[in-house]
Structures are given as structure tokens and as C-alpha cells.
PDB file of N, CA and C in Angstrom:
ATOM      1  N   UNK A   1       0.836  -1.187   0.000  1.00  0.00           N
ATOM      2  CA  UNK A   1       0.000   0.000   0.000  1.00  0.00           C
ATOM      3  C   UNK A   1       0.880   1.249   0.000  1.00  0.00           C
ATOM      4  N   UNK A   2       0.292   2.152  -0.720  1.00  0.00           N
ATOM      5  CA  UNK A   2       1.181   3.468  -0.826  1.00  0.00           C
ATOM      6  C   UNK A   2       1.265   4.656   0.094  1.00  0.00           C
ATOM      7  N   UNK A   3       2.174   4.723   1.043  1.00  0.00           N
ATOM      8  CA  UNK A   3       1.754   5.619   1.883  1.00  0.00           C
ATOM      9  C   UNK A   3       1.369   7.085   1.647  1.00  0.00           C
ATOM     10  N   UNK A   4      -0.004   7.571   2.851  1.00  0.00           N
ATOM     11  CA  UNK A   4      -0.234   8.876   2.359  1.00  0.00           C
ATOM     12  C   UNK A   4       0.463  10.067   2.522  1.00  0.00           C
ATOM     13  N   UNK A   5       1.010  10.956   2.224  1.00  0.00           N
ATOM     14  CA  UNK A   5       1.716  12.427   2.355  1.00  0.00           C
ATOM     15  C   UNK A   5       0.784  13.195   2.494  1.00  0.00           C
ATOM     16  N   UNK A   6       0.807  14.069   3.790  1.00  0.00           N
ATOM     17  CA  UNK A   6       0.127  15.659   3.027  1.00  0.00           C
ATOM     18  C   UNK A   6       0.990  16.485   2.186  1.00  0.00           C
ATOM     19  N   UNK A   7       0.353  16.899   1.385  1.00  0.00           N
ATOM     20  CA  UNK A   7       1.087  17.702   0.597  1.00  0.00           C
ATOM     21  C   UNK A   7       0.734  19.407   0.471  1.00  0.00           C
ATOM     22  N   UNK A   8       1.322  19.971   0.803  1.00  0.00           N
ATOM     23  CA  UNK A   8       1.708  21.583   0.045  1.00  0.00           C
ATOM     24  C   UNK A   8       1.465  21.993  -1.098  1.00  0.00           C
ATOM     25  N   UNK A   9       0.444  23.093  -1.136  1.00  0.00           N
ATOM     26  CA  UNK A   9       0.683  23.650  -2.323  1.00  0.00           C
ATOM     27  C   UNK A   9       1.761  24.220  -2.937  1.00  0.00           C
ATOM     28  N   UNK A  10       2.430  24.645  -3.581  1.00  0.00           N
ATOM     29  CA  UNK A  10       3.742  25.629  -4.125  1.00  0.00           C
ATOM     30  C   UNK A  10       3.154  26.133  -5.325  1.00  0.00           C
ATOM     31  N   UNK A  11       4.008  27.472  -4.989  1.00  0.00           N
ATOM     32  CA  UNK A  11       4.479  27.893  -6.508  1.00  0.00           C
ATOM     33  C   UNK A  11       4.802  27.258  -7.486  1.00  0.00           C
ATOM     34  N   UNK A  12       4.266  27.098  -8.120  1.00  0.00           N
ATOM     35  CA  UNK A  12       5.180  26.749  -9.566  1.00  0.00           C
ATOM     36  C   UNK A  12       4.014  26.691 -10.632  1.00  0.00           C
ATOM     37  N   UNK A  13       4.982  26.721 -11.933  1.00  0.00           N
ATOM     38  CA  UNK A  13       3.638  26.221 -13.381  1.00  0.00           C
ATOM     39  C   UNK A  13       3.829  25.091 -13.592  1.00  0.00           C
ATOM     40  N   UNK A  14       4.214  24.249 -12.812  1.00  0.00           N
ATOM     41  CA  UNK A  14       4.484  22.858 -13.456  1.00  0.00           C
ATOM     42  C   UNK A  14       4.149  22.034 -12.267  1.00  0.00           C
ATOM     43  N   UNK A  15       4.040  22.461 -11.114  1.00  0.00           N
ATOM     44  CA  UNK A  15       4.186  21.268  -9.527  1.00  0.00           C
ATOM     45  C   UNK A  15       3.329  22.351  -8.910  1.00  0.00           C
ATOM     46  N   UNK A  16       1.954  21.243  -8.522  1.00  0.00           N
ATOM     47  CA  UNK A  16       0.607  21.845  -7.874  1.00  0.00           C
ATOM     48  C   UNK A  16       1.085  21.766  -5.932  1.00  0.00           C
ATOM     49  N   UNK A  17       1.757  20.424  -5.599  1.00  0.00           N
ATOM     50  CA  UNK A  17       2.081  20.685  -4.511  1.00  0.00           C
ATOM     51  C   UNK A  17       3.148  19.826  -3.894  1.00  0.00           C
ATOM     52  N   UNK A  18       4.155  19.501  -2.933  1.00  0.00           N
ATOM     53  CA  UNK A  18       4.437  18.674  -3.067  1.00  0.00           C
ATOM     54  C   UNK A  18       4.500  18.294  -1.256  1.00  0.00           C
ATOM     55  N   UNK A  19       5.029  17.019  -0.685  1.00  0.00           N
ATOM     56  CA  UNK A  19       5.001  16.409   0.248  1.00  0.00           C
ATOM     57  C   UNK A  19       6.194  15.805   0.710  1.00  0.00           C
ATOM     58  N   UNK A  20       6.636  14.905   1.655  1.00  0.00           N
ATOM     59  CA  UNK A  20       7.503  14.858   2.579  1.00  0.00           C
ATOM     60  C   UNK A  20       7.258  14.077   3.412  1.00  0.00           C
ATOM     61  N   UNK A  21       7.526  12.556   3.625  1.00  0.00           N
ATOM     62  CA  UNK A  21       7.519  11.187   4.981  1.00  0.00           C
ATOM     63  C   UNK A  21       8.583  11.185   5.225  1.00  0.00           C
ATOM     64  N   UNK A  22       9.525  11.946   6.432  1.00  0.00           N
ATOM     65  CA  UNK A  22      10.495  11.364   6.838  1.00  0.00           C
ATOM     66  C   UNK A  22      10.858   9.839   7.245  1.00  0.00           C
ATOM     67  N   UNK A  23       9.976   9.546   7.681  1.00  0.00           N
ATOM     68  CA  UNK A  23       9.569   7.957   8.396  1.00  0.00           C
ATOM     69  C   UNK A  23      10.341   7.559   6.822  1.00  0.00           C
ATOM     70  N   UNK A  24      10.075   7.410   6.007  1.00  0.00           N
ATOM     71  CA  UNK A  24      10.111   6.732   4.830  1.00  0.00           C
ATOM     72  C   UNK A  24      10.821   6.950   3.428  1.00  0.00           C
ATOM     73  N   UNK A  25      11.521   8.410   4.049  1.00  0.00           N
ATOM     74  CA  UNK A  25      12.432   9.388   2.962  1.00  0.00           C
ATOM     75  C   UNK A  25      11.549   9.042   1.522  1.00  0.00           C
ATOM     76  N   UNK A  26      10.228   9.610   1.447  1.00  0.00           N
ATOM     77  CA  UNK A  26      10.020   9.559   0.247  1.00  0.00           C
ATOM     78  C   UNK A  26       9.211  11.069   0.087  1.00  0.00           C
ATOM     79  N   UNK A  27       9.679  11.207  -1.072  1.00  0.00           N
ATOM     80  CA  UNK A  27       9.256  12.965  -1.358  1.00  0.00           C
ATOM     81  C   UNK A  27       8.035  12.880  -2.381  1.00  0.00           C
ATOM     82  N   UNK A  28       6.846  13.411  -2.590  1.00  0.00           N
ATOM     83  CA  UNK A  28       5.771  13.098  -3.353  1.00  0.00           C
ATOM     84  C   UNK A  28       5.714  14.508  -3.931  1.00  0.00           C
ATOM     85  N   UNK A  29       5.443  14.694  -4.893  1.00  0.00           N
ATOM     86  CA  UNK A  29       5.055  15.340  -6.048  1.00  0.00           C
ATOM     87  C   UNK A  29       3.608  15.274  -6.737  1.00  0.00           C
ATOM     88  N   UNK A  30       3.174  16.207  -7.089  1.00  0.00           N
ATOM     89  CA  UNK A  30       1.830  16.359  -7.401  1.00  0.00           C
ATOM     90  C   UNK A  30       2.064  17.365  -8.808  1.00  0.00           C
ATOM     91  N   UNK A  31       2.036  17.080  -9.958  1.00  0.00           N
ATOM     92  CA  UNK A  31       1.967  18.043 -11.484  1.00  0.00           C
ATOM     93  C   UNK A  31       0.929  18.596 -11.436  1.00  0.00           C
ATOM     94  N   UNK A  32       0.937  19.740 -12.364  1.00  0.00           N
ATOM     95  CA  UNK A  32      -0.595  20.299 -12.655  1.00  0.00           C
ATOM     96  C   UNK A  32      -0.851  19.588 -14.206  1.00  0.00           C
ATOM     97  N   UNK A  33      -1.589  19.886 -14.393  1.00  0.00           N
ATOM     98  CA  UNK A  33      -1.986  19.403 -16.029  1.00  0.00           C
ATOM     99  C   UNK A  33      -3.101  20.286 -16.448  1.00  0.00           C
ATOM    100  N   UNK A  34      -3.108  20.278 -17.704  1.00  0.00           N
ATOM    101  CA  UNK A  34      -3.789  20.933 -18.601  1.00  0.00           C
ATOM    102  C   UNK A  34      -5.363  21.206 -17.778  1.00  0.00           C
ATOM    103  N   UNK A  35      -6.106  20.048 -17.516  1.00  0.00           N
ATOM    104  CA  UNK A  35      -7.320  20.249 -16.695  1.00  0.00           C
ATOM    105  C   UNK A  35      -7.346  20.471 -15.395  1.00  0.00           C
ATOM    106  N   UNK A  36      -6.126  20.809 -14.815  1.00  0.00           N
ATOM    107  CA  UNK A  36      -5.867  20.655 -13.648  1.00  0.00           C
ATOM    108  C   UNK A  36      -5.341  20.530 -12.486  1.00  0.00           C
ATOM    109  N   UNK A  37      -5.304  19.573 -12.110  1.00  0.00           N
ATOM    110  CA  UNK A  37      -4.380  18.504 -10.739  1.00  0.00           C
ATOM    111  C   UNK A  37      -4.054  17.504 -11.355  1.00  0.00           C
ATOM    112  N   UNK A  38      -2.350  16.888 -11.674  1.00  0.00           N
ATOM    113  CA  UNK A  38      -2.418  15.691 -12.437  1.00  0.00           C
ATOM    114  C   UNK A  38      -1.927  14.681 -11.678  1.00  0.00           C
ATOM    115  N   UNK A  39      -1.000  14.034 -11.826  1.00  0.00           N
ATOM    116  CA  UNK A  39      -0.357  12.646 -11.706  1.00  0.00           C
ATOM    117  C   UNK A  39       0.495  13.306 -10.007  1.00  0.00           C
ATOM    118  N   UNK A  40       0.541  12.412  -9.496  1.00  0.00           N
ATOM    119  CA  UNK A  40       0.989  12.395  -7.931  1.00  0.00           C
ATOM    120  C   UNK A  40       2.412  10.755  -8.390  1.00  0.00           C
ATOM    121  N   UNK A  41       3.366  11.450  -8.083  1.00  0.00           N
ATOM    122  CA  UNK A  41       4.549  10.356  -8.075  1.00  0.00           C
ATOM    123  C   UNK A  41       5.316  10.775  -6.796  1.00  0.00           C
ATOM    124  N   UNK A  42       5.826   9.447  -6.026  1.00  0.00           N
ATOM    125  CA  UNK A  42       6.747   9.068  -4.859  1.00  0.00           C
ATOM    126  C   UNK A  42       8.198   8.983  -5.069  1.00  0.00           C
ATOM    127  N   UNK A  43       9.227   9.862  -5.102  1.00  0.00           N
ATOM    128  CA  UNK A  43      10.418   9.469  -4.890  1.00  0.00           C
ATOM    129  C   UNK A  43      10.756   9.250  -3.690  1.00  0.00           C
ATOM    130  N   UNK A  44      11.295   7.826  -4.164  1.00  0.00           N
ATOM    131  CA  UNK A  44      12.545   7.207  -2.362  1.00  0.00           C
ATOM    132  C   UNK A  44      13.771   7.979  -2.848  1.00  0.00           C
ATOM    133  N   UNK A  45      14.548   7.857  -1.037  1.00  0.00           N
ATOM    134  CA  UNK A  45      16.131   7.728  -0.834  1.00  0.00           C
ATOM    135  C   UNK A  45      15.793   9.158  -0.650  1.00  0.00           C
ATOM    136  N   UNK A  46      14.775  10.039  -0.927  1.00  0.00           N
ATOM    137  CA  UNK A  46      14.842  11.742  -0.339  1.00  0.00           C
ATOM    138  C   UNK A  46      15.506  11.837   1.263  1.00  0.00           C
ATOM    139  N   UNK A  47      16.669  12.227   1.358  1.00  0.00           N
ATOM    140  CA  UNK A  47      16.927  12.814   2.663  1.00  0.00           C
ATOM    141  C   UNK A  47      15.959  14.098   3.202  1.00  0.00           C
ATOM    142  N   UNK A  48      15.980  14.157   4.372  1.00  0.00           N
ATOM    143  CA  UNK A  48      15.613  15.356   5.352  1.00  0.00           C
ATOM    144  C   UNK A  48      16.592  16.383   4.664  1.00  0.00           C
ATOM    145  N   UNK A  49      17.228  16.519   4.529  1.00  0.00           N
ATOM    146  CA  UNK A  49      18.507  18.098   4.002  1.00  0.00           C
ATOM    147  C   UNK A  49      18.199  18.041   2.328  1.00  0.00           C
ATOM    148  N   UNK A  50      17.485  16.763   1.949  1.00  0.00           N
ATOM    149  CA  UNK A  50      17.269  16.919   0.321  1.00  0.00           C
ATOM    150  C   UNK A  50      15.900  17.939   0.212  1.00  0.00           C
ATOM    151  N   UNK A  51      14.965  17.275   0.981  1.00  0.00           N
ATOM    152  CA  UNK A  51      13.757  18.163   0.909  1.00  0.00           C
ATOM    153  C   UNK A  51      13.922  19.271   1.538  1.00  0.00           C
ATOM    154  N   UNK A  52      14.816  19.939   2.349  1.00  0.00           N
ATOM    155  CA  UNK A  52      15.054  21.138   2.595  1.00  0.00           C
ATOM    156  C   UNK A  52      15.411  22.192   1.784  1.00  0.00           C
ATOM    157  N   UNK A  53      16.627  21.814   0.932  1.00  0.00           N
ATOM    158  CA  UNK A  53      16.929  22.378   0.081  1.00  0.00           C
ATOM    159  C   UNK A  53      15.781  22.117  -1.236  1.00  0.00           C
ATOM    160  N   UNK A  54      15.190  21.266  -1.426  1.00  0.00           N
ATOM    161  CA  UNK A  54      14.075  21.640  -2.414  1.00  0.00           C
ATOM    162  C   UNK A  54      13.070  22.509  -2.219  1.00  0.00           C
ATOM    163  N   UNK A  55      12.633  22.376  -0.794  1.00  0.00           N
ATOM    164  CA  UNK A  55      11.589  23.369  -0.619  1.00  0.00           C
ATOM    165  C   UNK A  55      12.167  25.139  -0.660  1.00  0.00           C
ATOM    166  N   UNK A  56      13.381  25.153  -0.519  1.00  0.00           N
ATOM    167  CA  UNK A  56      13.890  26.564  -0.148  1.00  0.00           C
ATOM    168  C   UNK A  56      14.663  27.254  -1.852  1.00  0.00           C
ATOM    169  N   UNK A  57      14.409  26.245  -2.350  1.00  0.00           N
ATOM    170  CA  UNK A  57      15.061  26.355  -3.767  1.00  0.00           C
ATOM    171  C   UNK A  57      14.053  27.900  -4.203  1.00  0.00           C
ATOM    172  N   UNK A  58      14.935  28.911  -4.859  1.00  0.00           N
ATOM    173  CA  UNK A  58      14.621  29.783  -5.702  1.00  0.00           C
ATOM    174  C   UNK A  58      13.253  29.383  -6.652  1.00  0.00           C
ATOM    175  N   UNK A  59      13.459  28.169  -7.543  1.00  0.00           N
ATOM    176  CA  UNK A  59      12.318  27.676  -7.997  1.00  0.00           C
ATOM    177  C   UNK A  59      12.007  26.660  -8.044  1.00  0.00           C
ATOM    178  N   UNK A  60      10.946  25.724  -7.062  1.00  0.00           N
ATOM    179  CA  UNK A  60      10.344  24.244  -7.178  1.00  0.00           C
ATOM    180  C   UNK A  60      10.909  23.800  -8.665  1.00  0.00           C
ATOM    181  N   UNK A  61      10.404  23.937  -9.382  1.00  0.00           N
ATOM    182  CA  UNK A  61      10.329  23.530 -10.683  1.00  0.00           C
ATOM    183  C   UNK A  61      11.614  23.085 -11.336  1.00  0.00           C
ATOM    184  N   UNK A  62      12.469  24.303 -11.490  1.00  0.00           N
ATOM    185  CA  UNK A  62      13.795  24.101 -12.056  1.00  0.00           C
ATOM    186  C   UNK A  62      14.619  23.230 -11.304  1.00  0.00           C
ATOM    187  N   UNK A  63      14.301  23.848 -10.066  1.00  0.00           N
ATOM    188  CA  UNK A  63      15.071  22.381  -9.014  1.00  0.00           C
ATOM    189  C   UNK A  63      14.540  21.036  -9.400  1.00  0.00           C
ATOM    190  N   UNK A  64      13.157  20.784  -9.421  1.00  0.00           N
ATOM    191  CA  UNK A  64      12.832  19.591  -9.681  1.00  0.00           C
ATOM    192  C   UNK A  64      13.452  19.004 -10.715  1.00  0.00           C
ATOM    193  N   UNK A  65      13.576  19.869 -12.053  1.00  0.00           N
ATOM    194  CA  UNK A  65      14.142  19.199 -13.268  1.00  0.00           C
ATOM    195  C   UNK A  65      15.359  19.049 -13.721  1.00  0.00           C
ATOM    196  N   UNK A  66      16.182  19.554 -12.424  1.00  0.00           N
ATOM    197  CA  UNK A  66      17.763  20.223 -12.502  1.00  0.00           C
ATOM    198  C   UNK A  66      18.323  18.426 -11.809  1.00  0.00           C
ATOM    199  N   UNK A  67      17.542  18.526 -10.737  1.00  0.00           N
ATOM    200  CA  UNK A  67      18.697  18.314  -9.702  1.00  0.00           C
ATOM    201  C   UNK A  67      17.670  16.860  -8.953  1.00  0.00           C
ATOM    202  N   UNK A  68      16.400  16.400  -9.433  1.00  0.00           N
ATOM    203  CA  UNK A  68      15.355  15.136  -8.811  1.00  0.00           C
ATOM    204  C   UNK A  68      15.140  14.220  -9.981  1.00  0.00           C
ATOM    205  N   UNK A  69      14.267  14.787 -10.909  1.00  0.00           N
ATOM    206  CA  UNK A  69      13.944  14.033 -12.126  1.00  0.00           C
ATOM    207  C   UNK A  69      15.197  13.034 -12.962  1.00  0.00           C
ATOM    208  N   UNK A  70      16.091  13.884 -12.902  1.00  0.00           N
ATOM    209  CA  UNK A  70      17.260  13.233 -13.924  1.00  0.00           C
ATOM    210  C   UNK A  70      18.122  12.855 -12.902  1.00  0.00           C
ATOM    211  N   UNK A  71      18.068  12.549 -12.055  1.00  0.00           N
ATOM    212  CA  UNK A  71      18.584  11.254 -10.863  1.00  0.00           C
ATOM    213  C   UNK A  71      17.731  10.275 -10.984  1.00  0.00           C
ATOM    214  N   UNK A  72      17.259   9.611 -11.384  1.00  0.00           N
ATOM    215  CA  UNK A  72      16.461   8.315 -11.236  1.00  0.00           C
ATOM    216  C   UNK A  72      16.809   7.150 -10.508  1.00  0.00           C
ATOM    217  N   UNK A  73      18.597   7.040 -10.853  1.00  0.00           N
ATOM    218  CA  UNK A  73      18.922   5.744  -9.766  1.00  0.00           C
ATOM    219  C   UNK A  73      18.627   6.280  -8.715  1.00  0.00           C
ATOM    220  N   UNK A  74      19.408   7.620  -8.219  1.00  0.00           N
ATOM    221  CA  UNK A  74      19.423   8.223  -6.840  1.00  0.00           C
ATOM    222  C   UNK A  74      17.845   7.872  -5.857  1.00  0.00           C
ATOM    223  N   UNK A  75      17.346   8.736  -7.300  1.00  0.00           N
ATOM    224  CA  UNK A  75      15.551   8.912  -6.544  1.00  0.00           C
ATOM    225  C   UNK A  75      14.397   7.614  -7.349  1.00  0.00           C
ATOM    226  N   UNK A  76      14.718   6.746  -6.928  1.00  0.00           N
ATOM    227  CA  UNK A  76      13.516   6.017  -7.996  1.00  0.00           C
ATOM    228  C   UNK A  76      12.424   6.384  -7.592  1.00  0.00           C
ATOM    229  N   UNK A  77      11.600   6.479  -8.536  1.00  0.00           N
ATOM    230  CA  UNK A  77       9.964   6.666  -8.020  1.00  0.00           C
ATOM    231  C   UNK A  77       8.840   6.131  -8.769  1.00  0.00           C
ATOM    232  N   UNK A  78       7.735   5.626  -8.363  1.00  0.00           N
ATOM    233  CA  UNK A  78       6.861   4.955  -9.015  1.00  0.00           C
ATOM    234  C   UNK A  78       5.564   6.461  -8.944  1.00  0.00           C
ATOM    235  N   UNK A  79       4.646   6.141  -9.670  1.00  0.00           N
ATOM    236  CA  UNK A  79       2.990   6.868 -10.314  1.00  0.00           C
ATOM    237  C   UNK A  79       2.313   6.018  -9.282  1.00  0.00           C
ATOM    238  N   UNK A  80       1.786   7.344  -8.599  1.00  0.00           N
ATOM    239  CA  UNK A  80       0.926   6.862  -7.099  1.00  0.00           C
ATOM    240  C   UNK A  80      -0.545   6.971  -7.785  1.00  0.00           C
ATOM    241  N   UNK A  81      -1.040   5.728  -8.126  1.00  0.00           N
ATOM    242  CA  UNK A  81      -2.440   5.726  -8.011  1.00  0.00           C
ATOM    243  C   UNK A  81      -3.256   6.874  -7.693  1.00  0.00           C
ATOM    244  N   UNK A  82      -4.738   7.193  -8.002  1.00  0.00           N
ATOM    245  CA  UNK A  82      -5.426   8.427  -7.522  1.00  0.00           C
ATOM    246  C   UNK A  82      -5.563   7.959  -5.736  1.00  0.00           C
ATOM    247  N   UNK A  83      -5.467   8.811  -5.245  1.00  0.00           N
ATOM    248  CA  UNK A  83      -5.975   8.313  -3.732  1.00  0.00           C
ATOM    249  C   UNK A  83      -6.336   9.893  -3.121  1.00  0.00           C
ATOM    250  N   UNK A  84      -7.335   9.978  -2.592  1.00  0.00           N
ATOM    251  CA  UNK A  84      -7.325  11.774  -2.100  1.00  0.00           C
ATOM    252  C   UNK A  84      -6.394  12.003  -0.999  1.00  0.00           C
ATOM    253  N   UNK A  85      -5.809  12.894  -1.928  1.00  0.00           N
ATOM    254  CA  UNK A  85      -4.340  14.045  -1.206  1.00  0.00           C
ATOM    255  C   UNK A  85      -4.956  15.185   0.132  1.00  0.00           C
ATOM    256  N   UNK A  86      -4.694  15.033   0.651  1.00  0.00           N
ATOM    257  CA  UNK A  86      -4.665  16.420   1.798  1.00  0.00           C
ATOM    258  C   UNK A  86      -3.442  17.632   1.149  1.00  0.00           C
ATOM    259  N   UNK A  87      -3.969  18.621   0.981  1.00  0.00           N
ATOM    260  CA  UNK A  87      -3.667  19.782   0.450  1.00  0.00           C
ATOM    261  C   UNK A  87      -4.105  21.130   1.488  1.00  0.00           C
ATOM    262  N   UNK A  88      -2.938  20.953   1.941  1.00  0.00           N
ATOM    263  CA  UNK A  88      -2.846  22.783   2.626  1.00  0.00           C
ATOM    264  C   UNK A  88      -2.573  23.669   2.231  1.00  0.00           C
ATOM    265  N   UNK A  89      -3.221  24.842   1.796  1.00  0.00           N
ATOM    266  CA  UNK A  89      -2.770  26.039   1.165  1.00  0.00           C
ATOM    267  C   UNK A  89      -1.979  26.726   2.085  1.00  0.00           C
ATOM    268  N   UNK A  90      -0.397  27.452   1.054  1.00  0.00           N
ATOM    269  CA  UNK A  90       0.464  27.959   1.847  1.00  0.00           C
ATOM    270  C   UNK A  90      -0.169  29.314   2.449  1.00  0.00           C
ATOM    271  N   UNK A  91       0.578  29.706   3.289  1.00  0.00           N
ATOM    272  CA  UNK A  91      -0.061  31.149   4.263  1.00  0.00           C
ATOM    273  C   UNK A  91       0.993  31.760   3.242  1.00  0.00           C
TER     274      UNK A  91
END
């Protein structure tokens, strides 16, 4: 079973929100898409100081595609099924 994250909204045009299980170093991601809210994917092996520096990054996005996505051994991650997300809007 896939564990649940709450997830964060963020900034970005490309990442609706993203999330954080220390228990489980896995970092979740949430895309936007054309209609919307899209695909929710789990990367493992996320350290505590990895998601720090992602969340504090200048831009979600570019970080994501710089320095998460094109690590794949580092970060493998599987396409999390629909399951309803808890979503907190940032203050």
C-alpha cells in the first residue's frame, strides 16, 4: 500500500504541490496538467537536508528538473495511483 503524504501547495507552473515522509524518505510530487491537478509520483532515498533544500530552492520547478527528475537511480519513483491528497494552502 502506498503511503499517504500531506502535501503543500507551491508555486510553480508545473508542480501543484508537493510532500515529505520522513519515516520513509520519500518525497511526493503532485503536477498540474492541462485540466488541472495531475499525476501524484513518490520518490525514495529523499533525505531530510534533500527536501530542505528543495523546498527553499529559488524555484520548485527548475530544481525539480535540474537536480530530482534526472537522478532516477538516486531517486527512484513509481505513479501513485489516484488516492485523495490532503492539500494545505500555503499562508
Amino acid at each position: 500500500m502506498t503511503t499517504q503524504i500531506t502535501m503543500d501547495s507551491v508555486e510553480s507552473s508545473q508542480i501543484h504541490a508537493v510532500g515529505y515522509d520522513a519515516a520513509t524518505q520519500t518525497l511526493a510530487v503532485q503536477f498540474k496538467s492541462k485540466s488541472g491537478i495531475g499525476s501524484t509520483y513518490h520518490y525514495s532515498n529523499f533525505t531530510p537536508e534533500d527536501f530542505a533544500a528543495f523546498k527553499a530552492a529559488e524555484s520548485i520547478g527548475s530544481h525539480f528538473y535540474r537536480e530530482i527528475k534526472p537522478a532516477k537511480d538516486k531517486y527512484p519513483y513509481v505513479k501513485v495511483e489516484p488516492v485523495p491528497v490532503v492539500t494545505e494552502e500555503q499562508e
